[in-house]
N, C-alpha and C. Protein backbone atom coordinates (compact mmCIF):
# COMPACT_ATOMS: atom_id res chain seq x y z
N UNK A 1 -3.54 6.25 4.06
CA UNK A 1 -3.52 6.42 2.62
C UNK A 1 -4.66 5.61 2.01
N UNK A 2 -5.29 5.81 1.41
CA UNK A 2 -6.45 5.67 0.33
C UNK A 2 -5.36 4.06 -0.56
N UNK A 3 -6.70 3.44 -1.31
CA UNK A 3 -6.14 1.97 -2.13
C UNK A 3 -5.28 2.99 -3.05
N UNK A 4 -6.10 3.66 -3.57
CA UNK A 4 -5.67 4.29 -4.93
C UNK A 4 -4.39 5.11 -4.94
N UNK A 5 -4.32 5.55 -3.82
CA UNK A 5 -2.48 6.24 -3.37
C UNK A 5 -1.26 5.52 -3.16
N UNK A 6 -1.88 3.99 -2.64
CA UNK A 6 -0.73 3.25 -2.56
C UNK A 6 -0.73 2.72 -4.08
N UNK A 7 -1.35 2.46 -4.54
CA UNK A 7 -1.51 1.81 -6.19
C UNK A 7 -0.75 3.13 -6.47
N UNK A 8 -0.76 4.23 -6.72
CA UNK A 8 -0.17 5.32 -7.38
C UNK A 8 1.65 5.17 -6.66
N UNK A 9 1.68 4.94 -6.16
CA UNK A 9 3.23 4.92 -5.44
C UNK A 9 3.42 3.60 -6.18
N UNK A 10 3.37 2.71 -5.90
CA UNK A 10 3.61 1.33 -7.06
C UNK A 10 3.88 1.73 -8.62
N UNK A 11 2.72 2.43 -8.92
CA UNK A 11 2.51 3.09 -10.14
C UNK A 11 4.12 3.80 -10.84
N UNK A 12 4.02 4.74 -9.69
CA UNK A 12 5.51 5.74 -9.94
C UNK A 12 4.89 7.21 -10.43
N UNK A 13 4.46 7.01 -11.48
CA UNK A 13 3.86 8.26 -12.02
C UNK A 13 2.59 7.84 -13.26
N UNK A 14 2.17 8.90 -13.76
CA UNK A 14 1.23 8.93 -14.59
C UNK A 14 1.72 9.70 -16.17
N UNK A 15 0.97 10.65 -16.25
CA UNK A 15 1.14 11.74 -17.47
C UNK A 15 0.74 12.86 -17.14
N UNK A 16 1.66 13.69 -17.97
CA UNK A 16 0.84 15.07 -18.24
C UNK A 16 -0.52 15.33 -18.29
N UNK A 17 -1.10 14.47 -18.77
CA UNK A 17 -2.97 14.69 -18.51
C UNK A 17 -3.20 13.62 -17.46
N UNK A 18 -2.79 12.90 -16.51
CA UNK A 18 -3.30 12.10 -15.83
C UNK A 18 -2.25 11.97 -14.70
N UNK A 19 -2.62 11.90 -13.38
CA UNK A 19 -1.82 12.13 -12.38
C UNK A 19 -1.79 10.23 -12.05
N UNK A 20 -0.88 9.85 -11.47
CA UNK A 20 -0.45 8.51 -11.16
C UNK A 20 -1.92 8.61 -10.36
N UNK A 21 -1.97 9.15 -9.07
CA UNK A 21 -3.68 8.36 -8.38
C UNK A 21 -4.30 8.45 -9.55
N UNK A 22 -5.08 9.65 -10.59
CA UNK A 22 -6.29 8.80 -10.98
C UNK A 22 -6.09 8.41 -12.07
N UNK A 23 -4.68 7.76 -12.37
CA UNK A 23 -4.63 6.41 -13.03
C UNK A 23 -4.66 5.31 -12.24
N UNK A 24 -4.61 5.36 -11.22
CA UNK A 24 -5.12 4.09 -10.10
C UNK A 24 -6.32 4.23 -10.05
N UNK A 25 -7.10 5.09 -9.54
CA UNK A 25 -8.72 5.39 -9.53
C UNK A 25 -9.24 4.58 -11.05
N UNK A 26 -8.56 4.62 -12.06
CA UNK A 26 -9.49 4.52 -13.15
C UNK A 26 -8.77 2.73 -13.07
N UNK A 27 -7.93 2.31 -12.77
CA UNK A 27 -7.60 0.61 -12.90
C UNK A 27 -8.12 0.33 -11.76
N UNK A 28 -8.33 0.69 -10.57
CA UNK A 28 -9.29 0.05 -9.93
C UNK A 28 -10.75 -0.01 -9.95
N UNK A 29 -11.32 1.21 -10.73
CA UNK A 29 -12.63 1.17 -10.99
C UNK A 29 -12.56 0.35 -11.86
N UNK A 30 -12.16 -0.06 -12.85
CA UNK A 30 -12.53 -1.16 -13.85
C UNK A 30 -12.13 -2.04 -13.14
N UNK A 31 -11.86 -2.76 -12.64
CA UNK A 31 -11.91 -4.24 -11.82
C UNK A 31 -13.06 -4.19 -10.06
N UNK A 32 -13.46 -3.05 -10.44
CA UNK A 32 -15.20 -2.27 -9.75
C UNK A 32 -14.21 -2.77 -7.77
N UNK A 33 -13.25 -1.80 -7.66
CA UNK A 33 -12.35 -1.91 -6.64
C UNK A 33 -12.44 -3.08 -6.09
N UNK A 34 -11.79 -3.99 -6.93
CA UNK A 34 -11.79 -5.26 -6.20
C UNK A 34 -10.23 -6.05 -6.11
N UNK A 35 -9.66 -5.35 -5.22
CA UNK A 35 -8.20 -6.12 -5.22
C UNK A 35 -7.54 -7.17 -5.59
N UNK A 36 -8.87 -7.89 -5.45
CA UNK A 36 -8.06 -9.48 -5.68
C UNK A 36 -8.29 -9.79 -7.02
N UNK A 37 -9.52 -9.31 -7.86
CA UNK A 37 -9.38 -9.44 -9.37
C UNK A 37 -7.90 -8.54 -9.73
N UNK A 38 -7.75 -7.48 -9.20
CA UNK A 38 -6.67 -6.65 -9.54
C UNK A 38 -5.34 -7.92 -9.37
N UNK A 39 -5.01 -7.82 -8.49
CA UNK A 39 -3.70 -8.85 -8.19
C UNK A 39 -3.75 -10.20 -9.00
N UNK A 40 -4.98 -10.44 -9.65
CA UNK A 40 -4.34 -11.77 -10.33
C UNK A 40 -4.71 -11.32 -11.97
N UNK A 41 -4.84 -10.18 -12.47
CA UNK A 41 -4.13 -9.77 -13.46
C UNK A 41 -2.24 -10.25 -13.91
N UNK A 42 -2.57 -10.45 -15.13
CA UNK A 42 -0.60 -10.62 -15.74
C UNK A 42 -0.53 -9.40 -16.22
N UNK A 43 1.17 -9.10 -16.66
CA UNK A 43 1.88 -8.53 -17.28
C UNK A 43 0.58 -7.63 -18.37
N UNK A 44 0.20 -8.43 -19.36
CA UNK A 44 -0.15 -8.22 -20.41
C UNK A 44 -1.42 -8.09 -20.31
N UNK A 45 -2.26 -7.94 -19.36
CA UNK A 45 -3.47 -7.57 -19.07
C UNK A 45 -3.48 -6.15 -18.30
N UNK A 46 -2.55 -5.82 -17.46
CA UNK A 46 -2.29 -4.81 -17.27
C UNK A 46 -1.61 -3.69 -17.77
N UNK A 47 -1.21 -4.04 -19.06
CA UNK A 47 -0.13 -3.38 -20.02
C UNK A 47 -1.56 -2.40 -20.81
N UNK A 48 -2.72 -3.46 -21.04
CA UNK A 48 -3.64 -2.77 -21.73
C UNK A 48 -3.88 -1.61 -21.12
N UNK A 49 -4.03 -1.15 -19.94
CA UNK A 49 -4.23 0.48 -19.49
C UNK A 49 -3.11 1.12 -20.30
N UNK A 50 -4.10 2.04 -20.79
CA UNK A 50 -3.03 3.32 -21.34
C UNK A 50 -1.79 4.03 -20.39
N UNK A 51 -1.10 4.18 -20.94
CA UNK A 51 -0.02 4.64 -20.15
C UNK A 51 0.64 3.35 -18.88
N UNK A 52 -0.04 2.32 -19.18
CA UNK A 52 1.24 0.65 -18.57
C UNK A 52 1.37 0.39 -18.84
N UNK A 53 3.25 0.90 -19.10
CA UNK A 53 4.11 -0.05 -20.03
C UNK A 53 4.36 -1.48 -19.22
N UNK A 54 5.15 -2.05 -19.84
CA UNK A 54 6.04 -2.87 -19.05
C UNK A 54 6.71 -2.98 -17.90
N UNK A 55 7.27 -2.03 -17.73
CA UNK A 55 7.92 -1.50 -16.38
C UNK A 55 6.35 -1.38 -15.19
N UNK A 56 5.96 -0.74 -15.45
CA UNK A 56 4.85 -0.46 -14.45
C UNK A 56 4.22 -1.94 -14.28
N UNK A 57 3.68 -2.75 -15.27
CA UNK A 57 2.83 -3.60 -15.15
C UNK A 57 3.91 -4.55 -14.16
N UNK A 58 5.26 -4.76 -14.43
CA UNK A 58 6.14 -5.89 -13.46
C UNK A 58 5.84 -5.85 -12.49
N UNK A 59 6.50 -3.76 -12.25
CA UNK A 59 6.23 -3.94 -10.64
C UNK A 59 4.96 -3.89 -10.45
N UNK A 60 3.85 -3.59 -10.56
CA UNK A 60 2.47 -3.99 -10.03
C UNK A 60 2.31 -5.53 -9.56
N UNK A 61 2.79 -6.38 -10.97
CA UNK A 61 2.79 -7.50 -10.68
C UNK A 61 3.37 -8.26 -9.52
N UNK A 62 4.74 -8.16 -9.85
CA UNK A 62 5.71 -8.09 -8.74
C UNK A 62 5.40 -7.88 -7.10
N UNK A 63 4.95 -6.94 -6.83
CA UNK A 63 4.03 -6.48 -5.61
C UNK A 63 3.37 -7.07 -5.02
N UNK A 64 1.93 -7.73 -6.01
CA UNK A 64 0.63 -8.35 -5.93
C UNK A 64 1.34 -10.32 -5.24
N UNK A 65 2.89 -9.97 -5.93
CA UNK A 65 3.53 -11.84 -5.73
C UNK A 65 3.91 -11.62 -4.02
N UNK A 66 4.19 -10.64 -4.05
CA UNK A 66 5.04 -10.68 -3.03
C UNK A 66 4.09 -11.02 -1.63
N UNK A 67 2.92 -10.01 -2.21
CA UNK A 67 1.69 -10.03 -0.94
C UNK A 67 1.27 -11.76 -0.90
N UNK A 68 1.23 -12.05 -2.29
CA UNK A 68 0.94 -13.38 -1.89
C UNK A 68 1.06 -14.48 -1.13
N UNK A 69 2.79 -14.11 -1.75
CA UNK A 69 3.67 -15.08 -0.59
C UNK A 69 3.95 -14.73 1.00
N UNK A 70 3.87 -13.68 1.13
CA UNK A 70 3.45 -12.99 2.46
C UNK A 70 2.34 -13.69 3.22
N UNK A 71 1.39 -13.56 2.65
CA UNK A 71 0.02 -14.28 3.11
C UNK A 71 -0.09 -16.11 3.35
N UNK A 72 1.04 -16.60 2.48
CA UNK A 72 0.86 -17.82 2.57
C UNK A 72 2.46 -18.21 3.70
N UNK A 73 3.38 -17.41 3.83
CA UNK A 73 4.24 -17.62 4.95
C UNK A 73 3.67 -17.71 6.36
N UNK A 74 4.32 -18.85 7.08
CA UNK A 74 3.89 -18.49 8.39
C UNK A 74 4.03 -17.47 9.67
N UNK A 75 3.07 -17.04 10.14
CA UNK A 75 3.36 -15.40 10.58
C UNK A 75 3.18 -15.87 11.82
N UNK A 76 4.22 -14.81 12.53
CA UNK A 76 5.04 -15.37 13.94
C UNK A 76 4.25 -14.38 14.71
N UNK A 77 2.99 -14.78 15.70
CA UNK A 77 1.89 -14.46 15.93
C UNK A 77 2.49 -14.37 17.67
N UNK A 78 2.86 -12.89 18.25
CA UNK A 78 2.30 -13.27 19.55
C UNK A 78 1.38 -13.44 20.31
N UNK A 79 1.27 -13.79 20.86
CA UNK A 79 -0.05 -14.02 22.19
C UNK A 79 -0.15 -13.23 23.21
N UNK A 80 -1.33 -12.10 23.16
CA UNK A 80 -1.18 -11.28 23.92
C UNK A 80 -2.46 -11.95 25.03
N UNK A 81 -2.25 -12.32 26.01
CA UNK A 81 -3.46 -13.47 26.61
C UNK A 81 -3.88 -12.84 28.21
N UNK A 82 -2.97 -12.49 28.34
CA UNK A 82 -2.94 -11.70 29.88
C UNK A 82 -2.45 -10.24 30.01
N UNK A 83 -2.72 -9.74 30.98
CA UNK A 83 -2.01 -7.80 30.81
C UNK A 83 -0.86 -8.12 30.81
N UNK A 84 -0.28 -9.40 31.58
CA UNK A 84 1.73 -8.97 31.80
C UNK A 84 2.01 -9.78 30.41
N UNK A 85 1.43 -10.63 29.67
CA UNK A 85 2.08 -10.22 28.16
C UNK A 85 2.09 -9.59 27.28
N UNK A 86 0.97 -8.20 27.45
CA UNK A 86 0.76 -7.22 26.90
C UNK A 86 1.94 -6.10 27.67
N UNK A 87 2.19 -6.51 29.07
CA UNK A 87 3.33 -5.22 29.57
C UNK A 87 4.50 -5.96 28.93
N UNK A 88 4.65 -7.25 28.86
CA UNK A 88 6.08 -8.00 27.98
C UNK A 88 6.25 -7.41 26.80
N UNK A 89 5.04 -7.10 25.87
CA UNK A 89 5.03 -7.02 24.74
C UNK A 89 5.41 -5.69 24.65
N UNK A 90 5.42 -4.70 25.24
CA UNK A 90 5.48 -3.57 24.93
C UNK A 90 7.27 -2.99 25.46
């Protein structure tokens, strides 16, 4: 899936003149596809796109927290170092 399809599933939907992707296409081109300016947008910076209400802007927000904290948890990394922990692993 494309940035802009998963942003559109977050999204939920769009409008009658605008389909949820290229209302993602057009909020990620204005932040010139750059995710991480995207994710540290608030509520009320993202509300300014036409057609994001409140609801949409949370969960966007919401999302962008979650990845965060994701990224800063410690991730339970196996070690694939030899073939028989790659045949373990599988």
């Amino acid at each position: 899936m494309t940035n802009s399809e998963l942003l559109a599933i977050m999204l939920g939907s769009g409008t009658p003149n605008e389909s949820a992707v290229k209302l993602a296409q057009r909020i990620l081109a204005h932040y010139d596809n750059n995710h991480g300016q995207l994710s540290k947008r608030s509520v009320e910076n993202l509300c300014e796109f036409h057609v994001v209400g409140l609801s949409k802007a949370t969960r966007l927000t919401a999302a962008f927290e979650l990845v965060r904290r994701h990224k800063q948890s410690p991730q339970e990394r196996v070690q694939l170092n030899s073939s028989q922990s790659v045949f373990d692993f599988l």
